[in-house]
C-alpha atoms as a PDB file:
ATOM      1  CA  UNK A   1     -30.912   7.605  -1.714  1.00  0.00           C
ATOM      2  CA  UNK A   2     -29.851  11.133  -0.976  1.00  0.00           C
ATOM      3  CA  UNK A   3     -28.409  13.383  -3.945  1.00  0.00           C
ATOM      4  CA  UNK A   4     -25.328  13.905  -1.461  1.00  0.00           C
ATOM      5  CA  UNK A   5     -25.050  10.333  -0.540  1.00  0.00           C
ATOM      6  CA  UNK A   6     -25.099   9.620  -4.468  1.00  0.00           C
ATOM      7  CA  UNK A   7     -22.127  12.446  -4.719  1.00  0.00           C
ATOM      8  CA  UNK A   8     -20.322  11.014  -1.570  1.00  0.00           C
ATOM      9  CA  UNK A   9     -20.208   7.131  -3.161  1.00  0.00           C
ATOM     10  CA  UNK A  10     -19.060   9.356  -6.713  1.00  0.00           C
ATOM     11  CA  UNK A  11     -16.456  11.048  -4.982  1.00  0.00           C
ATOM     12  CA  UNK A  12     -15.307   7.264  -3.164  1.00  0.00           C
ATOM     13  CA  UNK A  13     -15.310   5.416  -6.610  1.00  0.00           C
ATOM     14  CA  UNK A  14     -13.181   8.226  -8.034  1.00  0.00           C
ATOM     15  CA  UNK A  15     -10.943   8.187  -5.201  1.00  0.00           C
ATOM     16  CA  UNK A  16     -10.843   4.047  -4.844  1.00  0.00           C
ATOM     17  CA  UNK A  17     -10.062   4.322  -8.877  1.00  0.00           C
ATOM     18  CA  UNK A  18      -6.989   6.886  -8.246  1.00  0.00           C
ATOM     19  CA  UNK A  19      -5.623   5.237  -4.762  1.00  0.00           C
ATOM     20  CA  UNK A  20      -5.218   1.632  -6.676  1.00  0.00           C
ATOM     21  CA  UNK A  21      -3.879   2.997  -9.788  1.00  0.00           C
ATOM     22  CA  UNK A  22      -0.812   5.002  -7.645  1.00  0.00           C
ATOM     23  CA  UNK A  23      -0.420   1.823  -5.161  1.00  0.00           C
ATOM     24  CA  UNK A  24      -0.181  -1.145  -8.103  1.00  0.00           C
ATOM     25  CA  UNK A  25       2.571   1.416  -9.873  1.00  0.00           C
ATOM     26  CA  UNK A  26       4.598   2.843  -6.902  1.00  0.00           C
ATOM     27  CA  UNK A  27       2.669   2.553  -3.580  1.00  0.00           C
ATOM     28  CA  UNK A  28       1.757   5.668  -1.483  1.00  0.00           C
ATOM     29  CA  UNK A  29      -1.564   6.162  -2.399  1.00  0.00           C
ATOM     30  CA  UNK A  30      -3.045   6.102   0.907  1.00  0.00           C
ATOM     31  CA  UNK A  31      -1.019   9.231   1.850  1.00  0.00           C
ATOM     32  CA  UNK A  32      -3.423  11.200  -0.074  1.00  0.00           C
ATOM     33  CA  UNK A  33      -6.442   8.846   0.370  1.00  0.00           C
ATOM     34  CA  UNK A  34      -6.691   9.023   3.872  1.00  0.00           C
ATOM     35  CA  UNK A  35      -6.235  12.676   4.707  1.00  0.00           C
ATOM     36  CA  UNK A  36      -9.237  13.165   2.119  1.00  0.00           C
ATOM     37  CA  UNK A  37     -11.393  10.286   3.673  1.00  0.00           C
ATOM     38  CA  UNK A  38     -10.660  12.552   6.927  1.00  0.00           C
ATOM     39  CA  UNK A  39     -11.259  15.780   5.812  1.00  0.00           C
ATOM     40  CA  UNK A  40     -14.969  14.137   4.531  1.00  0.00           C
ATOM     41  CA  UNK A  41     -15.405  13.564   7.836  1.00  0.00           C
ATOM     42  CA  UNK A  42     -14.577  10.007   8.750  1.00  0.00           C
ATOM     43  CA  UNK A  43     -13.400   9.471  11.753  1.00  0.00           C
ATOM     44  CA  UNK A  44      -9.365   8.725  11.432  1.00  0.00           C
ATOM     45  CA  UNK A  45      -9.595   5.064  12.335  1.00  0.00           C
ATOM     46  CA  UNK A  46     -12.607   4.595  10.672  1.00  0.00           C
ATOM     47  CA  UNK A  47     -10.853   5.932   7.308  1.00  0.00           C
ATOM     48  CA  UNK A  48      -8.387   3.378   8.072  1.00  0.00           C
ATOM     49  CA  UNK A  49     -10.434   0.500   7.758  1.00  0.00           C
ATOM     50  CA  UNK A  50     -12.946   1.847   5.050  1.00  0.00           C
ATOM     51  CA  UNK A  51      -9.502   2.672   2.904  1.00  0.00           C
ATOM     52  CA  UNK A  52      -8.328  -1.129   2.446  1.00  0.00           C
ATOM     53  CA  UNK A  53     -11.000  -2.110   1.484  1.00  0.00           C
ATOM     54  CA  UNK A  54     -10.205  -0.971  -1.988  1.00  0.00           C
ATOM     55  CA  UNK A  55      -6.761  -1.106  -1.558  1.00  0.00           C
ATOM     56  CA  UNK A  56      -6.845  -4.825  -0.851  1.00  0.00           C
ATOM     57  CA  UNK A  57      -9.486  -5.039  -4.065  1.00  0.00           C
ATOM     58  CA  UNK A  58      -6.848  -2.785  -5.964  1.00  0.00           C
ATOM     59  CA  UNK A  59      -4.114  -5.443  -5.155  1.00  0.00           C
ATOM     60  CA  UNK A  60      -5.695  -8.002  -6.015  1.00  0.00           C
ATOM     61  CA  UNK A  61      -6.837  -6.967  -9.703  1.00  0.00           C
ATOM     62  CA  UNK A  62      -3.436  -5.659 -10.378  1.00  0.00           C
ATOM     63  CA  UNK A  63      -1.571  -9.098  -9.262  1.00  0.00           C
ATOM     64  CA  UNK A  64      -4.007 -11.023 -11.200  1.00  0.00           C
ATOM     65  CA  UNK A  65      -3.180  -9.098 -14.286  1.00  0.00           C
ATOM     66  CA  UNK A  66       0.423  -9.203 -13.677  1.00  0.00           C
ATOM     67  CA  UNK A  67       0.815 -13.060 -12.752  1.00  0.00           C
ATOM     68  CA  UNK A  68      -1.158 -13.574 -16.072  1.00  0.00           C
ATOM     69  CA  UNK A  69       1.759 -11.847 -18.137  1.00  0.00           C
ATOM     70  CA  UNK A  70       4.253 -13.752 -16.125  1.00  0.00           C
ATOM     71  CA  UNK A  71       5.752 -10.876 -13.830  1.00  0.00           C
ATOM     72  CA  UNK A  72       4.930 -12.232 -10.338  1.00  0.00           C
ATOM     73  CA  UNK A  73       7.573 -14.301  -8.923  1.00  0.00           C
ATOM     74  CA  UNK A  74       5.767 -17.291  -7.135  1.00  0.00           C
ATOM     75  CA  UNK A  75       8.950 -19.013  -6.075  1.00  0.00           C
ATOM     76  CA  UNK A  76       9.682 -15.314  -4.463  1.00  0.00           C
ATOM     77  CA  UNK A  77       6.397 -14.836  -2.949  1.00  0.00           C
ATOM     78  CA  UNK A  78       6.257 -17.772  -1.266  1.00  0.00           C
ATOM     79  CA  UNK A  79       9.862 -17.473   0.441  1.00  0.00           C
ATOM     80  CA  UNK A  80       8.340 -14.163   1.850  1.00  0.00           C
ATOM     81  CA  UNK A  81       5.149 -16.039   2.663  1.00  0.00           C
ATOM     82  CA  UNK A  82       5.565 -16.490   6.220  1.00  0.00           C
ATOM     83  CA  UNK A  83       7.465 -13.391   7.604  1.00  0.00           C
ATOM     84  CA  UNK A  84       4.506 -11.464   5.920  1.00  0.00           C
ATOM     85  CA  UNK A  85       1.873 -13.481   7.687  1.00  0.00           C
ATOM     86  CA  UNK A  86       3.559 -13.745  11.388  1.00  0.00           C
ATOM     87  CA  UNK A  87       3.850 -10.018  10.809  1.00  0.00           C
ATOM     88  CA  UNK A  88       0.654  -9.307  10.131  1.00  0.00           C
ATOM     89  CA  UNK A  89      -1.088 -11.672  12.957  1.00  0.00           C
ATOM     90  CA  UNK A  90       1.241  -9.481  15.119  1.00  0.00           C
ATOM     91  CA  UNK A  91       0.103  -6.056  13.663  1.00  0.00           C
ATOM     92  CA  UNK A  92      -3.544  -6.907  13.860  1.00  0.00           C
ATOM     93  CA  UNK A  93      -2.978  -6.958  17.788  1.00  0.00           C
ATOM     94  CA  UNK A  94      -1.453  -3.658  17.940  1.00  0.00           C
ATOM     95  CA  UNK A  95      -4.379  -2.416  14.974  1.00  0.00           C
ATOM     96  CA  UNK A  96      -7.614  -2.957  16.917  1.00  0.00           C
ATOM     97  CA  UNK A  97      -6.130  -1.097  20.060  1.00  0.00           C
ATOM     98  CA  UNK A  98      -5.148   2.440  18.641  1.00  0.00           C
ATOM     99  CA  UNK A  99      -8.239   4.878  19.012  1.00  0.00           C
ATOM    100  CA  UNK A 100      -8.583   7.908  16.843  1.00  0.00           C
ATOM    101  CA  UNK A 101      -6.100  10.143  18.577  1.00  0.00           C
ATOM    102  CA  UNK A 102      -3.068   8.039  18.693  1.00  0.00           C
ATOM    103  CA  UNK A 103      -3.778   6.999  15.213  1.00  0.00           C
ATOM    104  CA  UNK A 104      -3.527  10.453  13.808  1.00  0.00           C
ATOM    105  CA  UNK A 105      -0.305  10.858  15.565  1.00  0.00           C
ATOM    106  CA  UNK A 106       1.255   8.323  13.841  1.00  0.00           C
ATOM    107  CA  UNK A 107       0.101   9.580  10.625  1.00  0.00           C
ATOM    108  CA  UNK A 108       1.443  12.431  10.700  1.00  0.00           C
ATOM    109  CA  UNK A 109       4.976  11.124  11.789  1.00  0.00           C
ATOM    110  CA  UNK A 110       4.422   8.236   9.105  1.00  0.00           C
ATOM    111  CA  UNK A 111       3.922  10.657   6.319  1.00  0.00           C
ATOM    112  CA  UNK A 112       7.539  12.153   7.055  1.00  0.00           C
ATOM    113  CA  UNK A 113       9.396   9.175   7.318  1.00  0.00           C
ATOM    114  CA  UNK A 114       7.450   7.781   3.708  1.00  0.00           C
ATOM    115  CA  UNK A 115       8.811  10.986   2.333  1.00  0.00           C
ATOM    116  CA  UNK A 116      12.188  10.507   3.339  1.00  0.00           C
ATOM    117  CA  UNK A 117      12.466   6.679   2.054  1.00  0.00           C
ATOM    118  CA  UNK A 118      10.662   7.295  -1.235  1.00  0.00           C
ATOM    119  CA  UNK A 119      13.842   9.308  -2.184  1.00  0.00           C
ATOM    120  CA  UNK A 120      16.525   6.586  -0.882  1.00  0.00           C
ATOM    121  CA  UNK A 121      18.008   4.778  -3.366  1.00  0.00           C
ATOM    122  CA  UNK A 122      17.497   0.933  -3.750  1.00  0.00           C
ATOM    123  CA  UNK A 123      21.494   0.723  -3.203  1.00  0.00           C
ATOM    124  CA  UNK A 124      21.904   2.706  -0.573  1.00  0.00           C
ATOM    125  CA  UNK A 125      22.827   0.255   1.706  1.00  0.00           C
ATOM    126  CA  UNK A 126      25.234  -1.289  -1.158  1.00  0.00           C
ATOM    127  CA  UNK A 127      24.525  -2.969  -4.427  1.00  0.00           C
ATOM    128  CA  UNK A 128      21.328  -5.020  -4.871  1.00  0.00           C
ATOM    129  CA  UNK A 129      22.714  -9.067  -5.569  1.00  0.00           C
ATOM    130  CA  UNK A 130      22.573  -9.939  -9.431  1.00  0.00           C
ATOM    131  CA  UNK A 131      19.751 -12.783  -8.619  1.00  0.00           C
ATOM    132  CA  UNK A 132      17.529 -13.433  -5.997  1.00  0.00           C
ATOM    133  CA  UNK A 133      18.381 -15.404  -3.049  1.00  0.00           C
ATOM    134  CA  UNK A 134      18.023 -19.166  -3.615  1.00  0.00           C
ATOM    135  CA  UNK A 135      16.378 -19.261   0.250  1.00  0.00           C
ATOM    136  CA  UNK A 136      15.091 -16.581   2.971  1.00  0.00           C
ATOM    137  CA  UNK A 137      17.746 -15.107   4.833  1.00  0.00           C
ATOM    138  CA  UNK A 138      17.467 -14.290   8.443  1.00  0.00           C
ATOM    139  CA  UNK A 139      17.823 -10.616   7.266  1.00  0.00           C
ATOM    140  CA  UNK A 140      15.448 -11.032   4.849  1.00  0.00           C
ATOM    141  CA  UNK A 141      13.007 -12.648   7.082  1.00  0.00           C
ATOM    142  CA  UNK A 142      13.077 -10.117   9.960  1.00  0.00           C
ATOM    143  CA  UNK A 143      13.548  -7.243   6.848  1.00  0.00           C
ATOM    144  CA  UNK A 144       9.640  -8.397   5.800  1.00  0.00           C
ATOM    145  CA  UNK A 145       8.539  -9.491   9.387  1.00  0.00           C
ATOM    146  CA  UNK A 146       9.063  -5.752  10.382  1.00  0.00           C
ATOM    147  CA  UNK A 147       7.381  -4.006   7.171  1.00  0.00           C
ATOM    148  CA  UNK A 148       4.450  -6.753   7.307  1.00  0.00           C
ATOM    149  CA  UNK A 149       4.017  -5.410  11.407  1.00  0.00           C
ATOM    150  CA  UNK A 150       4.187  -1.693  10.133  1.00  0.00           C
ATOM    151  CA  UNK A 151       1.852  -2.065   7.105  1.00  0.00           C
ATOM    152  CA  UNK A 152      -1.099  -3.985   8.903  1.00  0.00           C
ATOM    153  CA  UNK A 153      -0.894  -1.155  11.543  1.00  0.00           C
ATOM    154  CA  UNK A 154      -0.510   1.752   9.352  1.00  0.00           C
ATOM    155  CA  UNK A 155      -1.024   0.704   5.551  1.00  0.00           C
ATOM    156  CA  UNK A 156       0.569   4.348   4.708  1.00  0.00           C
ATOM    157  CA  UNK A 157       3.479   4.157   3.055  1.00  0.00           C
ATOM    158  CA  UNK A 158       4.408   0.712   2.992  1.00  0.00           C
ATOM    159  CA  UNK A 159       4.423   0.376  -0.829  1.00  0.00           C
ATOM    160  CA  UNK A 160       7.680   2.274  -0.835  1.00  0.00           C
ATOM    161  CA  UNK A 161       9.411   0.369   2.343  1.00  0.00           C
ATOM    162  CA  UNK A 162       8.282  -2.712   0.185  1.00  0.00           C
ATOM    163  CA  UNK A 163      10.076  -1.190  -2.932  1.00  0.00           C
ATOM    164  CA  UNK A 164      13.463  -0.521  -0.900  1.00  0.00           C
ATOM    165  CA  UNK A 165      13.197  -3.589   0.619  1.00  0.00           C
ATOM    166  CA  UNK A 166      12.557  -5.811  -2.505  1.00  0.00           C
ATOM    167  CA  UNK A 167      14.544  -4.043  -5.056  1.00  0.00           C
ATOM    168  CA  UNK A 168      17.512  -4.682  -2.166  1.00  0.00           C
ATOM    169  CA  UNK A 169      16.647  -8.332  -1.432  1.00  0.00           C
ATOM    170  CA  UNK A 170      15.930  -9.353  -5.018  1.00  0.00           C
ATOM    171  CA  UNK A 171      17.921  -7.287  -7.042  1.00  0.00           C
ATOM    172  CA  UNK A 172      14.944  -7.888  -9.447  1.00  0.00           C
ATOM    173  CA  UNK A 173      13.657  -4.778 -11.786  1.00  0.00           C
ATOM    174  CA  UNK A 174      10.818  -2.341 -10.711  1.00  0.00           C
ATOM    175  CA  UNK A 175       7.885  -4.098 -12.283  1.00  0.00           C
ATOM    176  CA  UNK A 176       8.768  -7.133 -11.187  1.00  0.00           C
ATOM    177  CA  UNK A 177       8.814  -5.824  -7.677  1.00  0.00           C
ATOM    178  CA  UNK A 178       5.476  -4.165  -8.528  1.00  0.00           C
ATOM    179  CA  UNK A 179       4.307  -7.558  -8.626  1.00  0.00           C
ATOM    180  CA  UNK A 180       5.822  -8.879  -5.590  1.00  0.00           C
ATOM    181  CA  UNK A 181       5.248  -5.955  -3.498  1.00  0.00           C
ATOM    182  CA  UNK A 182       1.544  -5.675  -4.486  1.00  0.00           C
ATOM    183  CA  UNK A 183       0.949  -9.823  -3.690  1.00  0.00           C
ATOM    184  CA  UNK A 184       2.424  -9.426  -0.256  1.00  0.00           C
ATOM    185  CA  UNK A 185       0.673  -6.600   0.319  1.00  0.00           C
ATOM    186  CA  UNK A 186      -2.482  -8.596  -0.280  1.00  0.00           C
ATOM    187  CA  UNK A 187      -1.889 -10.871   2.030  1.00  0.00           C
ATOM    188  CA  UNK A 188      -1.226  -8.545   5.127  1.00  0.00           C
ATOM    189  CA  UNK A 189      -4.262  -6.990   4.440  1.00  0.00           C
ATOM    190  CA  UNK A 190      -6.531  -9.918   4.156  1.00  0.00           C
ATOM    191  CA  UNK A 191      -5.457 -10.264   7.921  1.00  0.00           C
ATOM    192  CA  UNK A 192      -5.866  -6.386   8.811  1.00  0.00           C
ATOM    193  CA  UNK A 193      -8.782  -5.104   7.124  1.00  0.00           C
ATOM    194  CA  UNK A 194     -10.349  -8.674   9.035  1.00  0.00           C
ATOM    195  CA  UNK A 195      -9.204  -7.512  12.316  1.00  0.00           C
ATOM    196  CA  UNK A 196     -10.959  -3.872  11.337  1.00  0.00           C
ATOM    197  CA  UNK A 197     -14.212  -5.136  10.548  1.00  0.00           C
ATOM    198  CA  UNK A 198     -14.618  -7.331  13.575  1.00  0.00           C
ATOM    199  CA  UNK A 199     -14.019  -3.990  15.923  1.00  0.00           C
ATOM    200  CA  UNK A 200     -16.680  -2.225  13.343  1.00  0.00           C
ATOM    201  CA  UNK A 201     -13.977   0.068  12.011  1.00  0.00           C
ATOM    202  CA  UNK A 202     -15.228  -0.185   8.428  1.00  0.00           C
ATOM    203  CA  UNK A 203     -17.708   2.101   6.755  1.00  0.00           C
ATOM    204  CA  UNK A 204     -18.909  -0.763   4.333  1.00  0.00           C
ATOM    205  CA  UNK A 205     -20.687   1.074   2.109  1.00  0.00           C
ATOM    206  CA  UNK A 206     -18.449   3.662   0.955  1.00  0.00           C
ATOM    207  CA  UNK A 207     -15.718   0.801   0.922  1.00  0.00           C
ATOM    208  CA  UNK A 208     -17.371  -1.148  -1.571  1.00  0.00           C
ATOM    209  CA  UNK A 209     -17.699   1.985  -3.314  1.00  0.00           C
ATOM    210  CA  UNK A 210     -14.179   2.719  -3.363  1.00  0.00           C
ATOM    211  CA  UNK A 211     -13.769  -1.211  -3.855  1.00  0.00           C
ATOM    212  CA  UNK A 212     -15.354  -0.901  -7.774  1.00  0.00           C
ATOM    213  CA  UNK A 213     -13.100   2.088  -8.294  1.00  0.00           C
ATOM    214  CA  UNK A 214     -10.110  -0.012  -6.885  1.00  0.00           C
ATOM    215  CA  UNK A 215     -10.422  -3.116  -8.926  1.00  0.00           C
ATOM    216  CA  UNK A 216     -10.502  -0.117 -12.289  1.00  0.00           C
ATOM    217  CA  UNK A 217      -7.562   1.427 -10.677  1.00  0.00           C
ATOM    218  CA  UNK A 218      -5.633  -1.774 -10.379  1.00  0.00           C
ATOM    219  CA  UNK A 219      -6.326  -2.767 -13.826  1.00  0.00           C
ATOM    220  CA  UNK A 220      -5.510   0.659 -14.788  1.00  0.00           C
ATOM    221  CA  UNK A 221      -1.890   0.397 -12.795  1.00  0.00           C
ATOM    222  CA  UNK A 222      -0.520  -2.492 -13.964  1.00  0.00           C
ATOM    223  CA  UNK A 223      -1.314  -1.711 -17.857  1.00  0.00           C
ATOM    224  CA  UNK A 224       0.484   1.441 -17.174  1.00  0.00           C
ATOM    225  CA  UNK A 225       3.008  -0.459 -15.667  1.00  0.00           C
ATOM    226  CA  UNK A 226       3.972  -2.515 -18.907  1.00  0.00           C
ATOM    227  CA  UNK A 227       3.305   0.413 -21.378  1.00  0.00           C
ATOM    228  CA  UNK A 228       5.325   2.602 -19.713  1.00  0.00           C
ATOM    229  CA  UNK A 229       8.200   0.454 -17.875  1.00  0.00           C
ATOM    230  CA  UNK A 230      10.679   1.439 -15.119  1.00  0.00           C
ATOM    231  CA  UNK A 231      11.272   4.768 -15.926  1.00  0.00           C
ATOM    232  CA  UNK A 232       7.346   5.984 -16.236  1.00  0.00           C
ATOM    233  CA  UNK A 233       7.166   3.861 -12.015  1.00  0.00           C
ATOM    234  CA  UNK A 234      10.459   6.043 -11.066  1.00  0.00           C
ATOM    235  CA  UNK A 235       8.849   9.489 -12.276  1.00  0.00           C
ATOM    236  CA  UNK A 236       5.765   8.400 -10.645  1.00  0.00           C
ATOM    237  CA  UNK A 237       7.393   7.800  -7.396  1.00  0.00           C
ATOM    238  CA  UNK A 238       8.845  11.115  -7.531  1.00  0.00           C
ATOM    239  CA  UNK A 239       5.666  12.668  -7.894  1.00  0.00           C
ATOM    240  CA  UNK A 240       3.878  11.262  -5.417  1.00  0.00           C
ATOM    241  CA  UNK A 241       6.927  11.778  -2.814  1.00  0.00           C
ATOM    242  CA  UNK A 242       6.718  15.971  -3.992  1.00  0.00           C
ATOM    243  CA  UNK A 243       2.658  15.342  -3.408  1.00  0.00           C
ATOM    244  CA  UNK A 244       3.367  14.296   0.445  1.00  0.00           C
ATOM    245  CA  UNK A 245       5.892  17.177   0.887  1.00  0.00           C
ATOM    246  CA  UNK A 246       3.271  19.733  -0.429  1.00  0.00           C
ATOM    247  CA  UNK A 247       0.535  17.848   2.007  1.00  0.00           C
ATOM    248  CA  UNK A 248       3.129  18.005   4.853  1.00  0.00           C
ATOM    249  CA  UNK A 249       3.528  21.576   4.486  1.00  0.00           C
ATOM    250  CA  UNK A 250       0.275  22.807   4.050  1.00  0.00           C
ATOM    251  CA  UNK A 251      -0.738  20.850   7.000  1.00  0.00           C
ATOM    252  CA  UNK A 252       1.490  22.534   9.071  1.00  0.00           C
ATOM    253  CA  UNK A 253       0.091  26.483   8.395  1.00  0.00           C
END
């Protein structure tokens, strides 16, 4: 192998390591992940599909270490089960058709709007209830149905829609959520990064590369997540929301 292909699967690991460890603690990752993956010189859609693959490895470790010291809600999960799932099998249709123009686009305009709902406060659209819904609400359902479409299309961003949307439905705290948020998130991209690789929008090797960084990353996230608590997530939610502004701006010189 190549000296620069070594220093091109370095570079992936590193990045797979850092993506996972900002998406299990606040989501967003992929606003920084995929303008690098890009600027390397992957073609936009391409980027797409190579990025969740350790994203989707990412979520995984950090659920598994979260369920294990009793943070995932099951009873939760599994009342958002199927608006997640009919979401995604609709946002894999509308996935495989966007070519590499289009998709950049929507990037762009995606970046802006994660910007703007990072800073919106869970209560925003009035107090959060004191426990979670007993049963799925038609709200709730169409809430997650529409998320679940935009995440298996774009992936960017969606962490924080998921955090507004679950701190508002739940009313639960924000590692809690963490936990939630990251096991839905695994299951819309079990069905998207699927749809990818059958239309050959996956570089596989640098995916797996960023895939062993990922599963760190996860690992990484989620012991942050109970050292640190709610406050350390907020903070990091505001820095990655000032990262995207900075991004945004450069980009536009």
């Amino acid at each position: 192998m190549e000296t620069s292909s070594i220093a091109m699967l370095a570079i992936f690991f590193g990045l797979g390591t850092l993506v996972s460890c900002i998406n299990s603690i606040a989501g967003g990752g992929s606003t920084l992940s995929l303008p690098i993956m890009i600027f390397l010189g992957l073609p936009p859609t391409v980027a797409n599909g190579t990025n969740r693959i350790g994203i989707l490895i990412g979520n995984i470790s950090s659920v598994a270490n979260l369920r294990k010291h009793g943070y995932l809600n099951t009873r939760l999960y599994w009342q958002l089960f199927p608006p997640t799932m009919i979401g995604a099998l609709f946002g894999v249709f509308f996935l495989i058709k966007l070519d590499d123009r289009l998709f950049q686009g929507i990037l762009s305009v995606a970046i802006c709007l994660v910007v703007v709902m990072s800073n919106l406060k869970k209560n925003i659209l009035g107090k959060p209830p004191e426990h979670p819904p007993e049963h799925a609400t038609w709200g709730g359902f169409f809430g997650f149905l529409a998320v679940s479409i935009y995440g298996c299309v774009m992936q960017v961003g969606v962490g924080f829609l998921q955090i507004f949307a679950l701190s508002r439905y739940t009313g639960l705290d924000l590692i809690h959520v963490n936990a939630l948020k990251n096991a839905l998130t695994t299951t819309f991209l079990l069905v998207s990064t699927l749809g990818l690789a059958l239309t050959g929008k996956v570089n596989w090797l640098l995916g797996l590369s960023m895939a062993l960084g990922a599963w760190l990353g996860g690992y990484i996230g989620s012991k942050l997540q109970q050292k640190k608590g709610n406050v350390f997530i907020t903070r990091f939610i505001s820095v990655t929301s000032i990262a995207m502004a900075v991004y945004l701006i450069y980009d536009l010189l």
